[in-house]
Protein backbone atom coordinates (compact mmCIF):
# COMPACT_ATOMS: atom_id res chain seq x y z
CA UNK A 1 -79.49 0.57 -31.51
CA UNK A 2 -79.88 1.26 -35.27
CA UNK A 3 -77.76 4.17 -36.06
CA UNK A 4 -76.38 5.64 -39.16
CA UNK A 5 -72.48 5.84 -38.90
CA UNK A 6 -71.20 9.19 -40.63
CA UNK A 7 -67.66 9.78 -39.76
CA UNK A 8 -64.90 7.15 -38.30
CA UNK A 9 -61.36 8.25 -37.77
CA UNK A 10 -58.74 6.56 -35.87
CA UNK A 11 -57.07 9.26 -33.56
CA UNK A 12 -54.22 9.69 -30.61
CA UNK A 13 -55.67 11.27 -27.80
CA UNK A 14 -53.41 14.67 -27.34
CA UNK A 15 -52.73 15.17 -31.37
CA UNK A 16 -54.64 17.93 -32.62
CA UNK A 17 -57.57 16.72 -35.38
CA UNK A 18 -61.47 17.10 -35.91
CA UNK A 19 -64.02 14.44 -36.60
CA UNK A 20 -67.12 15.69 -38.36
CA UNK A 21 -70.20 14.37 -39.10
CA UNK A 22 -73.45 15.79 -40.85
CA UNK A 23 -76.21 14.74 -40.31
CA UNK A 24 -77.57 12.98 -43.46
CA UNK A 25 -80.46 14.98 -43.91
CA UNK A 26 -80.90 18.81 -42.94
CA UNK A 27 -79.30 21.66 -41.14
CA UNK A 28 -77.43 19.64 -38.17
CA UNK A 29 -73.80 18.29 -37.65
CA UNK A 30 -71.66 17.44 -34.90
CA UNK A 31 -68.02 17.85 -34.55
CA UNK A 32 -65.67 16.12 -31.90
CA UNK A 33 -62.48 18.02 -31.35
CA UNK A 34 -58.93 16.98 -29.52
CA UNK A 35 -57.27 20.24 -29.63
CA UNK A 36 -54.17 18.62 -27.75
CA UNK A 37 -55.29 19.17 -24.03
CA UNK A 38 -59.12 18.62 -24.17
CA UNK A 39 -61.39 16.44 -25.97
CA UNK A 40 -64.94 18.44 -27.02
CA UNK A 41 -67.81 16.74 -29.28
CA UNK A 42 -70.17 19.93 -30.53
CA UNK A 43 -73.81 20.52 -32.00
CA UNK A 44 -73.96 22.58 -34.81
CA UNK A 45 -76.93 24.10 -36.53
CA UNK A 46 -76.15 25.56 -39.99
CA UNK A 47 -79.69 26.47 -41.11
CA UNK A 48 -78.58 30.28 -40.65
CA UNK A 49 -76.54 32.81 -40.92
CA UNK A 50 -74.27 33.42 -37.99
CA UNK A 51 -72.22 31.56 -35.74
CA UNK A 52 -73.21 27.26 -35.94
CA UNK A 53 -72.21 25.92 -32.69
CA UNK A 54 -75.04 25.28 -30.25
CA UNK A 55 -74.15 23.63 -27.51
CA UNK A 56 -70.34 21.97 -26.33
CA UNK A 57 -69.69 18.83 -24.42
CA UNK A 58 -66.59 18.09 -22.50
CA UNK A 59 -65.71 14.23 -23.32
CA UNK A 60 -62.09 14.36 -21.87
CA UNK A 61 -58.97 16.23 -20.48
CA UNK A 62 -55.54 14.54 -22.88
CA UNK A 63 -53.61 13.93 -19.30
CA UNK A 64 -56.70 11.90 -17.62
CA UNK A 65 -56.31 9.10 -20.61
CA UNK A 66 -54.43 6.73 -18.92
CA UNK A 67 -54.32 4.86 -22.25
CA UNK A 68 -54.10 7.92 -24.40
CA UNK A 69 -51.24 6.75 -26.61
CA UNK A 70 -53.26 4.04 -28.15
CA UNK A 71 -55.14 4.83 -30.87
CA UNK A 72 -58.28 4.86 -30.36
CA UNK A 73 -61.49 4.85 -32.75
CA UNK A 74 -63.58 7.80 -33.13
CA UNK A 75 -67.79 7.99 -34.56
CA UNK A 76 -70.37 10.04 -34.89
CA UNK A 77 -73.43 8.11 -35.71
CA UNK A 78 -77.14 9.72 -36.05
CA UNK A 79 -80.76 8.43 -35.42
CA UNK A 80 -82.81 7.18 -38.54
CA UNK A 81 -84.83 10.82 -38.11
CA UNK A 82 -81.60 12.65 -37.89
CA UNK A 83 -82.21 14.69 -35.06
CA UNK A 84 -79.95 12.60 -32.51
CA UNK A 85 -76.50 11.81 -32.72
CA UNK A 86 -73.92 9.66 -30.27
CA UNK A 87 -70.57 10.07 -30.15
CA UNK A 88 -68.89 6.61 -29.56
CA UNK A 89 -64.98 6.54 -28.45
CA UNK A 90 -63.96 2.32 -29.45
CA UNK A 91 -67.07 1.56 -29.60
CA UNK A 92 -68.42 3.49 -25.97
CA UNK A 93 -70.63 5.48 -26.09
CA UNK A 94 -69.42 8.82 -24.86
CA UNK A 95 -71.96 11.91 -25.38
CA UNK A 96 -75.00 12.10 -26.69
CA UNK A 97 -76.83 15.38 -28.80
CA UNK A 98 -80.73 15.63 -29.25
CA UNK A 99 -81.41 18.76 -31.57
CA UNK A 100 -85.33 17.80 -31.35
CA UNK A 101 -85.48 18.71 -27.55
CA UNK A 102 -81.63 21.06 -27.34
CA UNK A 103 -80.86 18.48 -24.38
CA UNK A 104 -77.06 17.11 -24.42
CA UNK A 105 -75.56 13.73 -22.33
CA UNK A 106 -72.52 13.58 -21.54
CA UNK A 107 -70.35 11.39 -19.16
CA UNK A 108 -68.50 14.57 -17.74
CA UNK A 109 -71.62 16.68 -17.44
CA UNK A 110 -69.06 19.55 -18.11
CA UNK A 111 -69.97 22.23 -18.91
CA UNK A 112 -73.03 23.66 -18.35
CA UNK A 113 -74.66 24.80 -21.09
CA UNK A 114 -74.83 28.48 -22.01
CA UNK A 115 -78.14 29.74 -20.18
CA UNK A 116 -78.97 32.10 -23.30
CA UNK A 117 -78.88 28.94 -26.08
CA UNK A 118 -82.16 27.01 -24.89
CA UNK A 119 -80.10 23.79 -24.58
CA UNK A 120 -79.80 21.58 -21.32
CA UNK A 121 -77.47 19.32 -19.98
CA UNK A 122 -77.97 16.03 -18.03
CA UNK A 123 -75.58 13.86 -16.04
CA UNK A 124 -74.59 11.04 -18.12
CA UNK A 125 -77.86 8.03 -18.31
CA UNK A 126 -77.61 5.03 -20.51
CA UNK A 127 -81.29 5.92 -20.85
CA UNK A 128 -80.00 8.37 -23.37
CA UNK A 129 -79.42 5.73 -25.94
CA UNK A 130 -82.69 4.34 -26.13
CA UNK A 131 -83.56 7.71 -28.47
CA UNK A 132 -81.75 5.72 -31.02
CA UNK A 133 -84.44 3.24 -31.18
């Protein structure tokens, strides 16, 4: 899957702390969040004014990670056209963002998306990964 890694952190599941990671060409980013109960990876569009966040993705709740006190390695990696990323938890591929079509994978399929964005959601599908090539 060729895929261009833009942000790597090591986290503990549970400890507050952001991951970011722009795309490397244009408006989009994507953002994964542990804000100490829940884990959320987000699609941002910052071509406008206005609020950025398009669409939300639940990856995890802290006190479901069995393993939660190891750390763990967080990425955000985008397609060579920059319009999909995949966020990968030690190397797994958790959720998946594609800004060309506003549809979002993830392995909770929580929540749905807001009906007023234009974004879907679909159930989690390895099929998702082969928009990286």
């Amino acid at each position: 899957m060729p895929i261009n890694v833009v942000a790597e952190q090591q986290i503990t599941v549970g400890k507050e702390q952001f991951v970011e990671g722009p795309a490397p060409e244009g408006p989009y980013a994507a953002v994964f969040e542990d804000d100490e109960s829940t884990g959320y990876f987000y699609a941002l569009d910052r071509s406008g004014p206005g609020q950025p966040i398009r669409d939300a993705m639940h990856i995890y709740n802290v006190d479901a990670v069995t393993d939660g006190h190891i750390p763990s390695l967080v990425e955000i990696a985008w397609s060579l056209d920059h319009l999909k990323v995949v966020l990968l938890i030690n190397d797994h591929p958790h959720a998946v963002f594609d800004f060309a079509t506003k549809r979002g994978w993830c392995r909770t399929g929580f929540p749905p998306p807001d009906d007023h964005n234009g974004w879907t959601r679909h159930a989690w599908d390895d099929a998702a990964l082969k928009l990286f090539g």
